[in-house]
N, C-alpha and C. Protein backbone atom coordinates (compact mmCIF):
# COMPACT_ATOMS: atom_id res chain seq x y z
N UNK A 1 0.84 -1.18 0.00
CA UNK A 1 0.00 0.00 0.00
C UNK A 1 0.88 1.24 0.00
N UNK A 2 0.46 2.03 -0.30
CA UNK A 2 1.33 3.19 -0.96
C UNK A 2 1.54 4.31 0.55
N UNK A 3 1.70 5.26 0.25
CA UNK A 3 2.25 6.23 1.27
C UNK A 3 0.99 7.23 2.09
N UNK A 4 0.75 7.50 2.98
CA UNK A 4 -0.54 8.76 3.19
C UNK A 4 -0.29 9.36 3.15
N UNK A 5 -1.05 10.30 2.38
CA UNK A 5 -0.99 12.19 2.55
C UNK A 5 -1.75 12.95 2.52
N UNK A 6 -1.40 13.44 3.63
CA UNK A 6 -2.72 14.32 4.20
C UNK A 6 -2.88 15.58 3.68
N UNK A 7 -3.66 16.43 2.83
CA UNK A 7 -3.49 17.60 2.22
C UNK A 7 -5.10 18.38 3.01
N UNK A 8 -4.60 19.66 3.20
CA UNK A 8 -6.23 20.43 4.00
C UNK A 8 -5.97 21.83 3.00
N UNK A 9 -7.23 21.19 2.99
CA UNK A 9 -8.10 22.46 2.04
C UNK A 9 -7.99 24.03 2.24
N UNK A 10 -7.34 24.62 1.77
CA UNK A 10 -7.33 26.11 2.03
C UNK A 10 -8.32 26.88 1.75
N UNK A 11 -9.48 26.39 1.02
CA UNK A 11 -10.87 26.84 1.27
C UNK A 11 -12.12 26.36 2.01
N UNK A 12 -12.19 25.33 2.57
CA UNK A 12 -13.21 24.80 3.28
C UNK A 12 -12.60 23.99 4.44
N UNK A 13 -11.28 23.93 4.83
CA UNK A 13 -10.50 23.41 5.54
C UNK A 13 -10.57 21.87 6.04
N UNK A 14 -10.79 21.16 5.06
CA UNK A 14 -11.23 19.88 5.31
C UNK A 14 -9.78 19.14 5.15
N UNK A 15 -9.93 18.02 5.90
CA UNK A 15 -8.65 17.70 5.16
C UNK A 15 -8.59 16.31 4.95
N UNK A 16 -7.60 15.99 3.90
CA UNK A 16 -8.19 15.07 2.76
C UNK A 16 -6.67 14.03 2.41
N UNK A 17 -7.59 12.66 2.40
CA UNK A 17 -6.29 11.51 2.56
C UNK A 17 -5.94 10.95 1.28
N UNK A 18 -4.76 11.40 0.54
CA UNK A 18 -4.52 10.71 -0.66
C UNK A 18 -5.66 11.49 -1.53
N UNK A 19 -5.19 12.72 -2.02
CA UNK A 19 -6.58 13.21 -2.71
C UNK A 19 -5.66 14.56 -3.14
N UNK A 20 -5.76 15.09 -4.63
CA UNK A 20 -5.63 15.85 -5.48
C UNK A 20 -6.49 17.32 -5.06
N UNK A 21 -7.94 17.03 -5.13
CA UNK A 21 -8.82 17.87 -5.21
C UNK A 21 -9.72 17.47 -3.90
N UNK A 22 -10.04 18.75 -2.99
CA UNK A 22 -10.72 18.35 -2.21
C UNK A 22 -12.15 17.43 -2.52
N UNK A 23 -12.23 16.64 -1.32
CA UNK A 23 -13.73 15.50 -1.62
C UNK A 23 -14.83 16.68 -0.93
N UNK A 24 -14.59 17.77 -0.19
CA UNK A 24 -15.96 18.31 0.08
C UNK A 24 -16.36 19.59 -0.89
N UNK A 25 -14.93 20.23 -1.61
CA UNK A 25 -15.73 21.40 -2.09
C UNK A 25 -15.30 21.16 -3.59
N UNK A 26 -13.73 20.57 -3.44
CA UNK A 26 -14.01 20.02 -5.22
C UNK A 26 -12.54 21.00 -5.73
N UNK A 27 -11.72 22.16 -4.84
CA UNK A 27 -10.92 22.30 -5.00
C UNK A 27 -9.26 21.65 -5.52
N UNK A 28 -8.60 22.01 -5.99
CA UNK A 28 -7.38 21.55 -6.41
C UNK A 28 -6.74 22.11 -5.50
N UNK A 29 -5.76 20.46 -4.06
CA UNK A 29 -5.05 21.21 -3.43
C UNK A 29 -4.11 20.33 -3.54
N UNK A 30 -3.09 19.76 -4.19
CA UNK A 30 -2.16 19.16 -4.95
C UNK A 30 -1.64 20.58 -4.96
N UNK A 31 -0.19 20.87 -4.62
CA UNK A 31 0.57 22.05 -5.17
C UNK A 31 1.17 21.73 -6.78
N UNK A 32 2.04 20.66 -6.23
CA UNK A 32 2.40 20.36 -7.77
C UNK A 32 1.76 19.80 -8.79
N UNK A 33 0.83 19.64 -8.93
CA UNK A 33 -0.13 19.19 -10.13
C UNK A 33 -0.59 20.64 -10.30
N UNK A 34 -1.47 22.04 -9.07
CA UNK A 34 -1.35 23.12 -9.68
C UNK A 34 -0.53 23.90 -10.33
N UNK A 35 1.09 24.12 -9.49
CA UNK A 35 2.13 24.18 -10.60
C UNK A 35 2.21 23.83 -12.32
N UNK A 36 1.66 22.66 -12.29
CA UNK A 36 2.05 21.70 -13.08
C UNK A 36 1.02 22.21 -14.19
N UNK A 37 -0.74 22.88 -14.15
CA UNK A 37 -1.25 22.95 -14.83
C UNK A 37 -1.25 24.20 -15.27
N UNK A 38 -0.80 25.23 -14.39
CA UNK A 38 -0.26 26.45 -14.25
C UNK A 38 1.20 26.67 -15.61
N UNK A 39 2.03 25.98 -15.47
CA UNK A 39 3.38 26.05 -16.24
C UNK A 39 2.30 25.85 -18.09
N UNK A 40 1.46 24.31 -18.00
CA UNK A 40 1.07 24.01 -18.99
C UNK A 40 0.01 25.30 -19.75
N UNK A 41 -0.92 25.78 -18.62
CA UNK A 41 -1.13 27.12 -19.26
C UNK A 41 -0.07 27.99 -19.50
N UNK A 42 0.38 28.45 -18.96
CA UNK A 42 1.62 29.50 -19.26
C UNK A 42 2.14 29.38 -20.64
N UNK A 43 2.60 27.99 -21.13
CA UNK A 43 3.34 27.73 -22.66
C UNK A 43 2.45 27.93 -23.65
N UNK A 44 1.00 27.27 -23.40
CA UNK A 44 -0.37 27.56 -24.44
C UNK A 44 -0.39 28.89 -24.46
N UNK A 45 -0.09 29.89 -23.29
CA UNK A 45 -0.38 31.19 -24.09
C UNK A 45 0.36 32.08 -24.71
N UNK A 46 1.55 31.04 -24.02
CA UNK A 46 2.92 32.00 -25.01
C UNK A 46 2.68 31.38 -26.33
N UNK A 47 2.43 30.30 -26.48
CA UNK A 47 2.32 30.27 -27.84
C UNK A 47 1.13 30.66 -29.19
N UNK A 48 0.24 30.59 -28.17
CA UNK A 48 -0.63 31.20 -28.90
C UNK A 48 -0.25 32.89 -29.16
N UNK A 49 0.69 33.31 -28.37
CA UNK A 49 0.64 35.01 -28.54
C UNK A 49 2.17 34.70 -29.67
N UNK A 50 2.65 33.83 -29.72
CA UNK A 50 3.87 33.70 -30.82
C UNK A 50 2.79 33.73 -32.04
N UNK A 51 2.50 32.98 -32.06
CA UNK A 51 1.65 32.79 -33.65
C UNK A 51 0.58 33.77 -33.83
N UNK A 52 0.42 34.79 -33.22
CA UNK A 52 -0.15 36.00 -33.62
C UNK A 52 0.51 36.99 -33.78
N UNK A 53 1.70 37.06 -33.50
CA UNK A 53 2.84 38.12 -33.83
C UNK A 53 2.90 38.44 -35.62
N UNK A 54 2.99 39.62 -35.61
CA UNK A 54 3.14 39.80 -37.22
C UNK A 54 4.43 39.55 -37.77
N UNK A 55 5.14 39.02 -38.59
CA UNK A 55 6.36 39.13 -39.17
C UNK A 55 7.13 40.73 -39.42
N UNK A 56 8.71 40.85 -39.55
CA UNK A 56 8.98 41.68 -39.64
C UNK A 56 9.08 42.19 -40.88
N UNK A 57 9.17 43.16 -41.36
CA UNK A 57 9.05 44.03 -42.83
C UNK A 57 9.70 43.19 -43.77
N UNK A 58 11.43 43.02 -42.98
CA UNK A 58 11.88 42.36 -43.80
C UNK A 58 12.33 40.83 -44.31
N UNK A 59 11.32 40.09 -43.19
CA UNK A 59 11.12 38.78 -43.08
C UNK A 59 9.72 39.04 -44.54
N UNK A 60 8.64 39.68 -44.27
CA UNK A 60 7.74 39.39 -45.36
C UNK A 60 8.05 39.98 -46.81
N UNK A 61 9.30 40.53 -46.80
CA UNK A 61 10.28 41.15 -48.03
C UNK A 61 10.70 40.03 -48.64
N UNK A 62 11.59 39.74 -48.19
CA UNK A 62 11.98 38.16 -48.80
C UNK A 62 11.05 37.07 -49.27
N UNK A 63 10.03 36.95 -48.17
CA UNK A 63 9.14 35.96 -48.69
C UNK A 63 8.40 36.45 -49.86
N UNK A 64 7.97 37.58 -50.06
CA UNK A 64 7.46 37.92 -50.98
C UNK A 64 8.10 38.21 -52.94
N UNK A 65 9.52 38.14 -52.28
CA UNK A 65 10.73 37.99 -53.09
C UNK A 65 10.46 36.43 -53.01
N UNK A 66 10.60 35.68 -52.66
CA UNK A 66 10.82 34.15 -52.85
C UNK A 66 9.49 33.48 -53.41
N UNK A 67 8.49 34.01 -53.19
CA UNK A 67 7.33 33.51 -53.96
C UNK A 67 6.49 34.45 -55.19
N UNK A 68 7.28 35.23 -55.20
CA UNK A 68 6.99 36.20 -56.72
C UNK A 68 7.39 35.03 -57.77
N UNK A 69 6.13 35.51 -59.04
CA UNK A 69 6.23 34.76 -60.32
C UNK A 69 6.95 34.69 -61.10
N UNK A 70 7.69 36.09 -60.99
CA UNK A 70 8.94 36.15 -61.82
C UNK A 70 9.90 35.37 -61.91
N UNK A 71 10.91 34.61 -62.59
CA UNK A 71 11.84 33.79 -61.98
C UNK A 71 13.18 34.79 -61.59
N UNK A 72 13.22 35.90 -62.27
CA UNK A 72 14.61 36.78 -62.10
C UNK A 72 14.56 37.42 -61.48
N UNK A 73 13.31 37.78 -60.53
CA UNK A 73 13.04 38.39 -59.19
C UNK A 73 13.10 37.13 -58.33
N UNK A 74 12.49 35.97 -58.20
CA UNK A 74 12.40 35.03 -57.46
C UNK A 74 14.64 34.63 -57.20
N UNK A 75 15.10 34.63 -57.92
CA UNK A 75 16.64 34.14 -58.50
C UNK A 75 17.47 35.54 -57.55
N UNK A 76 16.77 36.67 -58.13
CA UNK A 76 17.31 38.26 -57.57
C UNK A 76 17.27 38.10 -55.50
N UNK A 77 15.86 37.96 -55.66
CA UNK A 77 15.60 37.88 -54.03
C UNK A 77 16.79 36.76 -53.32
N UNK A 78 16.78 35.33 -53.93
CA UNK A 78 17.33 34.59 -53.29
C UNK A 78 19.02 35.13 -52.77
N UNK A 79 19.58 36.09 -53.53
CA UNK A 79 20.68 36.28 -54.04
C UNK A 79 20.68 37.48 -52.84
N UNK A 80 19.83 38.31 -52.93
CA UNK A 80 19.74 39.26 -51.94
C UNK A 80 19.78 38.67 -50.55
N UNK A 81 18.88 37.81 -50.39
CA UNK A 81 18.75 37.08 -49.03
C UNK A 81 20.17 36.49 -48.23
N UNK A 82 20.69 35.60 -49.58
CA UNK A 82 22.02 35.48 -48.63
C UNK A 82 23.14 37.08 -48.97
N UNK A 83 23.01 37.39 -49.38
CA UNK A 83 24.30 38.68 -48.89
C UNK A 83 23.76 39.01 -47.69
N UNK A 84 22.36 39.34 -47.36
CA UNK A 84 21.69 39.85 -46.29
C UNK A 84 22.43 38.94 -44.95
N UNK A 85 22.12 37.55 -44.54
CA UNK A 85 22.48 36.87 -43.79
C UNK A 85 23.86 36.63 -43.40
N UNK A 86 24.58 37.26 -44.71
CA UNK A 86 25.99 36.82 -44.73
C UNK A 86 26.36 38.26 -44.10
N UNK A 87 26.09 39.45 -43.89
CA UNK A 87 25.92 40.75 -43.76
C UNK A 87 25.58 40.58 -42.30
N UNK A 88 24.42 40.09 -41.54
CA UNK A 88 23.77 39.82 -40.27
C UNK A 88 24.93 38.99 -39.67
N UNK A 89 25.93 38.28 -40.02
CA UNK A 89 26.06 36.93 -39.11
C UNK A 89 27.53 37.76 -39.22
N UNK A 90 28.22 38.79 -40.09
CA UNK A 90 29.20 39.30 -39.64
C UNK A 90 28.77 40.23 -38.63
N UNK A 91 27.78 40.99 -38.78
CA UNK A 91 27.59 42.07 -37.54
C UNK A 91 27.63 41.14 -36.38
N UNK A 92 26.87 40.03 -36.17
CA UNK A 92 26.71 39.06 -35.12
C UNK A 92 27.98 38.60 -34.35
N UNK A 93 29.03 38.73 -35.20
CA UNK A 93 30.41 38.27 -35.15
C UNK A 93 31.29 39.47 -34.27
N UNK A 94 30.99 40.81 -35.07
CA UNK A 94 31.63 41.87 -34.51
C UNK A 94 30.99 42.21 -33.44
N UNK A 95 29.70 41.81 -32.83
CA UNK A 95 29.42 42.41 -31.52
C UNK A 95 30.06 41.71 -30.66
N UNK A 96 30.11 40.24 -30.87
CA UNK A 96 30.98 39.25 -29.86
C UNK A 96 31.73 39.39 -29.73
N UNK A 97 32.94 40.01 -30.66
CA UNK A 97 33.96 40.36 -30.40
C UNK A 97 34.35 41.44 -29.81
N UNK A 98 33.25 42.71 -29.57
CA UNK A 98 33.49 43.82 -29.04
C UNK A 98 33.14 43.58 -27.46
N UNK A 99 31.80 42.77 -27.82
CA UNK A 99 31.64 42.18 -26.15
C UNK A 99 32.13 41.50 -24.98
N UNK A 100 33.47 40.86 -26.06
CA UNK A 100 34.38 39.84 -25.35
C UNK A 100 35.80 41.04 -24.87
N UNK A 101 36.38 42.29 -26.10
CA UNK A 101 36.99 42.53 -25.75
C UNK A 101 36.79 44.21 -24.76
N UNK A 102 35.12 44.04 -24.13
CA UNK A 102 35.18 45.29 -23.21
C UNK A 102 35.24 44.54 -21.70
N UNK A 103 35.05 43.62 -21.98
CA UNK A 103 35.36 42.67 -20.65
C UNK A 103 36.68 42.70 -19.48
């Protein structure tokens, strides 16, 4: 047989053997299972507020470059995109290095 645990109700003060949710009023007094459903809301709403975020100007630049009909705009954009990244990942480079050498 397993372990007892006694948990009392912080709203009706009953207190309750081996039990999640109180048996008289129906409360959740499990801490860590509230934690637990608490954290699981928390991620559902971060993510739901991620996927409503609008893209940035020049995130929907590109895409709109990458799915244009043209092929020499579609060819142009791609071409733009990486100088762009190759452009981003040196700045990315020189801040680390400025950050490492104000240290």
């Amino acid at each position: 047989m397993g372990e007892k645990t006694y948990r009392r109700c912080t709203k009706c003060n009953t207190m309750n053997l081996n039990r999640d949710y109180c048996q008289q009023c129906g409360t959740l007094i499990n801490v860590n299972l509230r934690r637990k459903l608490e954290r699981e809301a928390q991620a559902i709403k971060k993510e739901e507020e991620r996927k409503l975020e609008k893209p940035s100007a020049t995130v929907l630049f590109f895409k709109k470059m990458r799915e244009h009909p043209n092929l020499f705009i579609r060819i142009f954009g791609k071409i733009l995109y990486s100088v762009w990244v190759i452009v981003v990942a040196i700045g990315a480079f020189l801040a680390f290095i400025f950050s490492y050498l104000s240290v």
